[in-house]
C-alpha atoms as a PDB file:
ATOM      1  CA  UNK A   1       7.483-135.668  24.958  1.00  0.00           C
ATOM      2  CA  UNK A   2       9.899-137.945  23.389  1.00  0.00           C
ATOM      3  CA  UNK A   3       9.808-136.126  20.184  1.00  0.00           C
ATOM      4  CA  UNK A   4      10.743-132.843  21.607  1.00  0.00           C
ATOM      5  CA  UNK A   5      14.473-134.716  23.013  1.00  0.00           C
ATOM      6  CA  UNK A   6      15.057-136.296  20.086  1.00  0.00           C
ATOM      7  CA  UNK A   7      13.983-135.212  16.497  1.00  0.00           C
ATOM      8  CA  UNK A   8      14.117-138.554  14.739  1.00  0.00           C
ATOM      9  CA  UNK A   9      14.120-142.036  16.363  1.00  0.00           C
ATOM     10  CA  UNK A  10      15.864-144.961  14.864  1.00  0.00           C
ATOM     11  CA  UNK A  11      14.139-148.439  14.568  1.00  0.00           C
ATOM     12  CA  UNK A  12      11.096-147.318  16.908  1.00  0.00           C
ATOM     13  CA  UNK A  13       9.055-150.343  17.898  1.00  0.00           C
ATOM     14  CA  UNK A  14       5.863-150.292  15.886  1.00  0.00           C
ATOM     15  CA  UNK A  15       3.486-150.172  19.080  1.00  0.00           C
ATOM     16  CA  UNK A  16       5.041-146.804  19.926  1.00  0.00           C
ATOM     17  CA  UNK A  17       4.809-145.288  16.525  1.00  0.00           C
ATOM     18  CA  UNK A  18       3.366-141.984  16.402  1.00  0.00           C
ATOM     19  CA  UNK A  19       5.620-139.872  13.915  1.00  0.00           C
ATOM     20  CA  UNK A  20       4.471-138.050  10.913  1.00  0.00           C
ATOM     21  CA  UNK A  21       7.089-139.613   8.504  1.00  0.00           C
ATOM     22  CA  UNK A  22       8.444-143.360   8.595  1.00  0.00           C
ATOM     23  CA  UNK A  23      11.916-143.525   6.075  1.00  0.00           C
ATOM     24  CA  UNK A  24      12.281-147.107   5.181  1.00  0.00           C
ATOM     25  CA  UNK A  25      16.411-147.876   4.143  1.00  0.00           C
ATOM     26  CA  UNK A  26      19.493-149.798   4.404  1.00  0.00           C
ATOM     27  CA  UNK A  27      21.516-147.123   4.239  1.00  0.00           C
ATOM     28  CA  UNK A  28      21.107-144.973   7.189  1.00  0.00           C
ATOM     29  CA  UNK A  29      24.156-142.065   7.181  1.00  0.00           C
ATOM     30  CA  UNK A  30      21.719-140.942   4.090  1.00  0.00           C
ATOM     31  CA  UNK A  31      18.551-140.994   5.536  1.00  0.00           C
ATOM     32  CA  UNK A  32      19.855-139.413   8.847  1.00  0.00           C
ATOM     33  CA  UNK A  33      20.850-136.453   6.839  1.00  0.00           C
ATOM     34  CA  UNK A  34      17.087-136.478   4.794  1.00  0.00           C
ATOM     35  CA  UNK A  35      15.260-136.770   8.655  1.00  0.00           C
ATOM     36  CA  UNK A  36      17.089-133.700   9.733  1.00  0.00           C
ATOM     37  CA  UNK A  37      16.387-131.897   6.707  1.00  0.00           C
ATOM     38  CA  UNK A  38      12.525-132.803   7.174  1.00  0.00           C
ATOM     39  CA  UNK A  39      12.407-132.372  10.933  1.00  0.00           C
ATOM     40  CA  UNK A  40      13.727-128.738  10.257  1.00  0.00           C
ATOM     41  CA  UNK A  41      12.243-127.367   7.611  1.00  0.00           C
ATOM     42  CA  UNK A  42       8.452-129.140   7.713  1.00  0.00           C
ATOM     43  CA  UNK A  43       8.854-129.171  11.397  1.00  0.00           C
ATOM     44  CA  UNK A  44       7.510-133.041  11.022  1.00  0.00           C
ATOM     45  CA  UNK A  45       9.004-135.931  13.464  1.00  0.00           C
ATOM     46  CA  UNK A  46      10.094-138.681  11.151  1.00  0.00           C
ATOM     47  CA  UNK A  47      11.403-142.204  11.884  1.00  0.00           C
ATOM     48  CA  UNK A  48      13.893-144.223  10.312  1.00  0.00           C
ATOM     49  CA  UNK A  49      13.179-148.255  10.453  1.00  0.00           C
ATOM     50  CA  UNK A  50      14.423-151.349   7.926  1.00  0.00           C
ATOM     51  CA  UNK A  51      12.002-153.213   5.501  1.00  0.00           C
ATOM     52  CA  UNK A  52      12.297-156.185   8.709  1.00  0.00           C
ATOM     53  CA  UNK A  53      10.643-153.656  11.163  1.00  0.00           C
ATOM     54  CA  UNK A  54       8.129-152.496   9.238  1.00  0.00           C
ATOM     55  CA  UNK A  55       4.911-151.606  11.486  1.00  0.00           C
ATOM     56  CA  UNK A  56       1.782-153.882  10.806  1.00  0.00           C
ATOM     57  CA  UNK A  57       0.220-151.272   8.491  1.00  0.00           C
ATOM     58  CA  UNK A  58       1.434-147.962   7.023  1.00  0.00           C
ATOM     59  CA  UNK A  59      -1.407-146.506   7.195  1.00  0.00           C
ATOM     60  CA  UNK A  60      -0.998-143.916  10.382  1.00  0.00           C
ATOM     61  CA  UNK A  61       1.695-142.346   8.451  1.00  0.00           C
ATOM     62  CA  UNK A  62       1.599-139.050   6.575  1.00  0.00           C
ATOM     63  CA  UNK A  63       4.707-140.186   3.716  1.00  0.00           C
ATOM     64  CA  UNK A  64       6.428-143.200   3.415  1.00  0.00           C
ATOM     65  CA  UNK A  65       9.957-142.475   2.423  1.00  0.00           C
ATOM     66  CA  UNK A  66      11.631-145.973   0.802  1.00  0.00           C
ATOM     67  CA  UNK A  67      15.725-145.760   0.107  1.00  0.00           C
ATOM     68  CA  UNK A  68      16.358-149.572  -0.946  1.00  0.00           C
ATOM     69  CA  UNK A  69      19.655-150.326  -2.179  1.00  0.00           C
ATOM     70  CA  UNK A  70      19.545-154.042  -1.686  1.00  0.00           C
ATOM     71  CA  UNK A  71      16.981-156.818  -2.408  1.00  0.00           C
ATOM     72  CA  UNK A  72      13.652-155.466  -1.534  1.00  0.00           C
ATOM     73  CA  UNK A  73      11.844-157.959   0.114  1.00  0.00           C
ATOM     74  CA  UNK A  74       8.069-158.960  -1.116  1.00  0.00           C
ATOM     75  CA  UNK A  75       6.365-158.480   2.332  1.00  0.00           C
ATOM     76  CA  UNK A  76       7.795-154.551   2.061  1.00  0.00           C
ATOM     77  CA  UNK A  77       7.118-154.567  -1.702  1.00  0.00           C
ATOM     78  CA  UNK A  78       3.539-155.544  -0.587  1.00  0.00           C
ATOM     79  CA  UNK A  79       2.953-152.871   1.885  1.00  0.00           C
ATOM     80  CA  UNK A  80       4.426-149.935   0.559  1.00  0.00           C
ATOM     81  CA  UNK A  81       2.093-150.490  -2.555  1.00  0.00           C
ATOM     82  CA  UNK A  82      -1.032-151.076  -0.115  1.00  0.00           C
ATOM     83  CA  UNK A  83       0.065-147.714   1.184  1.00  0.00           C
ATOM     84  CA  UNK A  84       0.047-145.761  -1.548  1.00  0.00           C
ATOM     85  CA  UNK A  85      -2.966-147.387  -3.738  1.00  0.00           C
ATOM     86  CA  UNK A  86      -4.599-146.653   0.133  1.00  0.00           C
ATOM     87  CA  UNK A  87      -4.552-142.808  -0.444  1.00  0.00           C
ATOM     88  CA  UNK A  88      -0.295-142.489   1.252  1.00  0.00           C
ATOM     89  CA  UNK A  89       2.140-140.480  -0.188  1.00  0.00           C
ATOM     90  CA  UNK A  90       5.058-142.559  -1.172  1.00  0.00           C
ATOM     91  CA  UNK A  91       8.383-141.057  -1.717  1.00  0.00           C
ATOM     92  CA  UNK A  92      11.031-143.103  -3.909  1.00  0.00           C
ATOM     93  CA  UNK A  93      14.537-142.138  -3.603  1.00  0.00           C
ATOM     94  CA  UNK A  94      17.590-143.109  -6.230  1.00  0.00           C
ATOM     95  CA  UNK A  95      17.786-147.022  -5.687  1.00  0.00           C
ATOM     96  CA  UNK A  96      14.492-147.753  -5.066  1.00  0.00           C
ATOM     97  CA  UNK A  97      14.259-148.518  -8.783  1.00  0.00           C
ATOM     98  CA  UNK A  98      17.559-150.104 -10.011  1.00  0.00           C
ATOM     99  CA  UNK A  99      18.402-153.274 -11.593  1.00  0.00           C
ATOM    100  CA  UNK A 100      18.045-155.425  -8.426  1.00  0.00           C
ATOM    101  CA  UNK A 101      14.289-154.748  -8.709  1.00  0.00           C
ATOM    102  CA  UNK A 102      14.241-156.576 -11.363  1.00  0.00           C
ATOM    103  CA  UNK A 103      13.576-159.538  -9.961  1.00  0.00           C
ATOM    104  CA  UNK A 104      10.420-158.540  -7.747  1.00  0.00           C
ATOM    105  CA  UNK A 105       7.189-159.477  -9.523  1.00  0.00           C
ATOM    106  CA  UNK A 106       4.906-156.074  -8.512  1.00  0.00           C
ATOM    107  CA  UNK A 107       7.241-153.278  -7.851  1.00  0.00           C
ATOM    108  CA  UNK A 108       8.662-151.657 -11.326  1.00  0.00           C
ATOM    109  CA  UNK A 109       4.878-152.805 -12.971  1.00  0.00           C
ATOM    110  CA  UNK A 110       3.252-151.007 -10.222  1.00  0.00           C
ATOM    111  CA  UNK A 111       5.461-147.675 -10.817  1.00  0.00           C
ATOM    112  CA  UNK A 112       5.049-148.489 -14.864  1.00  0.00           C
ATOM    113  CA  UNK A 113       8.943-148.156 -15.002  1.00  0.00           C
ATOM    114  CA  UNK A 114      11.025-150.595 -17.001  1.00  0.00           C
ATOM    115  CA  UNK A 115      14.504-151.380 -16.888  1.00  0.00           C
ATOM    116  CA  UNK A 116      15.870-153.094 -20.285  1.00  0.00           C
ATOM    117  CA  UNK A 117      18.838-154.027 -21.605  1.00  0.00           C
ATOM    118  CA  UNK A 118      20.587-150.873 -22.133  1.00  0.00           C
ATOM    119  CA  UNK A 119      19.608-149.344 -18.959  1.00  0.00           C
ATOM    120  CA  UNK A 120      22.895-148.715 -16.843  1.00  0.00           C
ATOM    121  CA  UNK A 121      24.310-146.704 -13.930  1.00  0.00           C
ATOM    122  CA  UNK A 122      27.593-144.615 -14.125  1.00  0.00           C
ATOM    123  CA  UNK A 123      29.486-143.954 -10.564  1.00  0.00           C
ATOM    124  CA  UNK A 124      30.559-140.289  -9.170  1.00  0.00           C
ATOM    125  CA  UNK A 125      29.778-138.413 -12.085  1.00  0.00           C
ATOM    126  CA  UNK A 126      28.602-134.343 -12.003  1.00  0.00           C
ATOM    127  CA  UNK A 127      25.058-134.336 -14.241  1.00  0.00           C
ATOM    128  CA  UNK A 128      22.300-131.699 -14.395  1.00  0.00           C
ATOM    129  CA  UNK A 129      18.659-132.449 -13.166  1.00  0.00           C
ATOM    130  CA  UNK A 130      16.139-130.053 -15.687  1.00  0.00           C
ATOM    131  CA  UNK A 131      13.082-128.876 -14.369  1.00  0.00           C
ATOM    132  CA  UNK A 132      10.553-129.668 -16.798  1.00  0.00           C
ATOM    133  CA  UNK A 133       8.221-126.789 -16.069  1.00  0.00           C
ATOM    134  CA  UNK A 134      11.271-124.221 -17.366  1.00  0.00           C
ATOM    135  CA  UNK A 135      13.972-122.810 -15.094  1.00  0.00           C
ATOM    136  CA  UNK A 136      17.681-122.911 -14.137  1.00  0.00           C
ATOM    137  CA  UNK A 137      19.016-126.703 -13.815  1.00  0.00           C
ATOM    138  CA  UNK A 138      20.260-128.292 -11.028  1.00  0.00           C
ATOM    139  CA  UNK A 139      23.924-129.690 -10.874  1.00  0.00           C
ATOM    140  CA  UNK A 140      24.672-132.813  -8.899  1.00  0.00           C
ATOM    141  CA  UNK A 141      28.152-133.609  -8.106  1.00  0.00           C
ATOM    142  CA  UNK A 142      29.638-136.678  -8.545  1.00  0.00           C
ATOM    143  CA  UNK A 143      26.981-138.821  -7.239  1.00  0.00           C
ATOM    144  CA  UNK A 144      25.561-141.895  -9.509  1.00  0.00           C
ATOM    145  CA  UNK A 145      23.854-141.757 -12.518  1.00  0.00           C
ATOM    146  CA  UNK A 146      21.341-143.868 -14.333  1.00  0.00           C
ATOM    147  CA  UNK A 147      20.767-143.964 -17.684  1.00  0.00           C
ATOM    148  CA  UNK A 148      17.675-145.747 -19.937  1.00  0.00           C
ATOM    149  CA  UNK A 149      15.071-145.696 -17.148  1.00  0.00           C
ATOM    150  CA  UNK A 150      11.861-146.130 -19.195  1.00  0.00           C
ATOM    151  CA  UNK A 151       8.358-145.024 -18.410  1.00  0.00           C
ATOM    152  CA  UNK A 152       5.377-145.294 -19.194  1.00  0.00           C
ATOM    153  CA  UNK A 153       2.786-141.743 -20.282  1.00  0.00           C
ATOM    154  CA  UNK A 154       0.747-141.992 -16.184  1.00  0.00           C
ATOM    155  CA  UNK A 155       2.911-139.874 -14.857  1.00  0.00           C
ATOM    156  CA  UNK A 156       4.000-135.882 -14.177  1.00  0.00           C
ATOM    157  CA  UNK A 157       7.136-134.954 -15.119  1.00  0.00           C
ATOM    158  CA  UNK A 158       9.358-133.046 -12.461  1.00  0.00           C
ATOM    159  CA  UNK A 159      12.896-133.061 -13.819  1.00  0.00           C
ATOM    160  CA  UNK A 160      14.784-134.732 -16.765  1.00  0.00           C
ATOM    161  CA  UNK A 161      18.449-135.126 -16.979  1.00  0.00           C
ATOM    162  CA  UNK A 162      21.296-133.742 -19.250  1.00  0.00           C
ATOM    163  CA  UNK A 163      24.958-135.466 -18.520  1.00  0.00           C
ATOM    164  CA  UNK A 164      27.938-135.658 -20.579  1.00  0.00           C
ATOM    165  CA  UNK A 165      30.486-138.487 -20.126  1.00  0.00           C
ATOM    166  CA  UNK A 166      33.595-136.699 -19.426  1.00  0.00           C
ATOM    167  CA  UNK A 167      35.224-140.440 -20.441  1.00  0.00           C
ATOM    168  CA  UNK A 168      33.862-140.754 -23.748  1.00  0.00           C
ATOM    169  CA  UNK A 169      32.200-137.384 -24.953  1.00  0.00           C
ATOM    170  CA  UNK A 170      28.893-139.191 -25.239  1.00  0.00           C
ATOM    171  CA  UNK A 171      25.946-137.311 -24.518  1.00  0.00           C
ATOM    172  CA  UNK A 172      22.609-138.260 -22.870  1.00  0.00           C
ATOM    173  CA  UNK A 173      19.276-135.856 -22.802  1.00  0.00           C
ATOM    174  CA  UNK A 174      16.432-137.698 -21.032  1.00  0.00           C
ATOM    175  CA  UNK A 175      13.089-136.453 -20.194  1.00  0.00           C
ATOM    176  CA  UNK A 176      12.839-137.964 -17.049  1.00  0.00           C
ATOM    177  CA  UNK A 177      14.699-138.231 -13.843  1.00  0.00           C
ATOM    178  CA  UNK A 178      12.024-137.080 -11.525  1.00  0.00           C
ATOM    179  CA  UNK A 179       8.080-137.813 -11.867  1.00  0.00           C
ATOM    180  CA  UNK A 180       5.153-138.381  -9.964  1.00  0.00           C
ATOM    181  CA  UNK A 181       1.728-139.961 -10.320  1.00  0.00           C
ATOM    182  CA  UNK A 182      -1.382-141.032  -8.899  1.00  0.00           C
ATOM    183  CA  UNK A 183      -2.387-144.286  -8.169  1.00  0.00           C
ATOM    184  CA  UNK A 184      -5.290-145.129  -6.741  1.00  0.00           C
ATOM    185  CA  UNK A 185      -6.086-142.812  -3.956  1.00  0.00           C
ATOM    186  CA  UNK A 186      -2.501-141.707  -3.294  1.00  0.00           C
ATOM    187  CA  UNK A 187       0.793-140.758  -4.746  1.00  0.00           C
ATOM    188  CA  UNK A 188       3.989-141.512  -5.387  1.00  0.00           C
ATOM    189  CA  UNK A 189       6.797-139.674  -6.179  1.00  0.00           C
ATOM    190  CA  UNK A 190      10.275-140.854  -7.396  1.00  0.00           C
ATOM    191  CA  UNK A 191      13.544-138.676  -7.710  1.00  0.00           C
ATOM    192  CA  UNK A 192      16.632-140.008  -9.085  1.00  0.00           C
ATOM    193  CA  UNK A 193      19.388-137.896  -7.427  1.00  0.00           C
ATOM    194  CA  UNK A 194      20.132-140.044  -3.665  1.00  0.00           C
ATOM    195  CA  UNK A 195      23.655-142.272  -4.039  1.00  0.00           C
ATOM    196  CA  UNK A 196      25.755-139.862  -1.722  1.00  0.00           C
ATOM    197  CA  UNK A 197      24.897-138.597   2.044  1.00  0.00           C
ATOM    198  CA  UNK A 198      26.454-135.356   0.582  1.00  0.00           C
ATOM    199  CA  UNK A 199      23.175-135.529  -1.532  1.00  0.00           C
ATOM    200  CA  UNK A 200      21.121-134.895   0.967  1.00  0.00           C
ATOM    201  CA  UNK A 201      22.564-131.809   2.762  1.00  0.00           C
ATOM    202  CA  UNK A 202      22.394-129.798  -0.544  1.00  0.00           C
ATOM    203  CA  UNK A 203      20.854-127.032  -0.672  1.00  0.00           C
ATOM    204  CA  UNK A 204      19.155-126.926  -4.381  1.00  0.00           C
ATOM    205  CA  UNK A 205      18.215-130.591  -4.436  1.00  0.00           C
ATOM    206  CA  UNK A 206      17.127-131.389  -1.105  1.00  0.00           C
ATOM    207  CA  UNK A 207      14.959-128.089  -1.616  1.00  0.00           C
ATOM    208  CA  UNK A 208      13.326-129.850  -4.523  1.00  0.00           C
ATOM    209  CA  UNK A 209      12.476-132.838  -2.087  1.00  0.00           C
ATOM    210  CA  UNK A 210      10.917-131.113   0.199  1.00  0.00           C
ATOM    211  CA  UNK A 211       7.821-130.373  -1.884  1.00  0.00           C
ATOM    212  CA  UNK A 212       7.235-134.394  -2.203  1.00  0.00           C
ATOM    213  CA  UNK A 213       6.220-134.031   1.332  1.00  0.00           C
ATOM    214  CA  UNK A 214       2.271-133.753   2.699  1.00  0.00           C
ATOM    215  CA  UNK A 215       2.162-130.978   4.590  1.00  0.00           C
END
């Protein structure tokens, strides 16, 4: 009944817990504008929580959404990896794998995504996500970049990336800006495109989201 009044609850107590998607973040404006976009086109109730309120297992839900822009804590680094290994579908947006995850000891091996020395992030710049499978890119605008992500071969390419720094003339082709991959009994998927609200009321990328998403 609740879930007919209101399409996406905020910080639900984990007792009463009975949506289809939970959206894990510390940036909620974003992740608003990404429940909407599920509740309305998948027609799947979704809540949004922190990685303090997590719910003693993840297991009830049908995808984990994670949109960390901070530290993320080990107890949440923990579970969402139980999840997934556990058959969930985990969906990792932007800045759930940026330099601050450096310093957790599971996460970026668990993904098999390294960060080194010359990977960096460039602010509010308009780049092109390339569907690997052929096809018509997609244009982000001015939204954050990152550059030098390195993976390992267990994965399924989705997108790379072609941007051209309107500062300097430099040009960057990289194979990957959007993957997923199985581990264990589940999945997870990551997408590189997130820094902006904007990002997630367009059109052409949030259209690409949607298929990370169980139906």
């Amino acid at each position: 009944m609740i879930r007919r009044l209101i399409p996406f609850v905020l910080f639900l107590p984990a007792a009463l817990a009975a949506a289809d998607n939970l959206i894990v973040c510390d940036e909620i404006p974003a992740m608003q504008n990404l429940a909407r976009q599920v509740e309305t086109r998948l027609h799947q109730s979704t809540e949004i929580t922190s990685q303090d309120k997590l719910p003693a297992t993840l297991a009830g839900f049908r995808n984990v959404t994670v949109y960390i822009h901070g530290d993320l804590h080990e107890a949440a680094e923990n579970a969402f990896i139980e999840y997934a290994k556990n058959g969930g579908n985990l969906v990792l947006l932007h800045h759930s794998i940026s330099s601050g995850k450096r310093k957790n000891k599971a996460w970026l091996p668990f993904l098999g995504v390294t960060l080194p020395d010359k990977y960096r992030y460039i602010d509010d710049m308009t780049w092109d996500i390339v569907p690997a499978s052929g096809g018509p890119p997609i244009t982000m605008h001015e939204t954050e970049i990152y550059l030098n992500h390195q993976n390992d071969g267990n994965r399924t390419v989705l997108f790379g990336l072609n941007f051209t720094d309107p500062r300097t003339g430099d040009h960057f082709e990289q194979p990957i800006a959007a993957w997923t991959r199985k581990t264990e009994r589940g999945t997870v998927w990551y997408f590189m495109p997130g820094h902006k609200a904007s990002d997630f009321e367009y059109e052409p990328y949030v259209a690409v989201l949607m298929t990370a998403y169980r139906r």
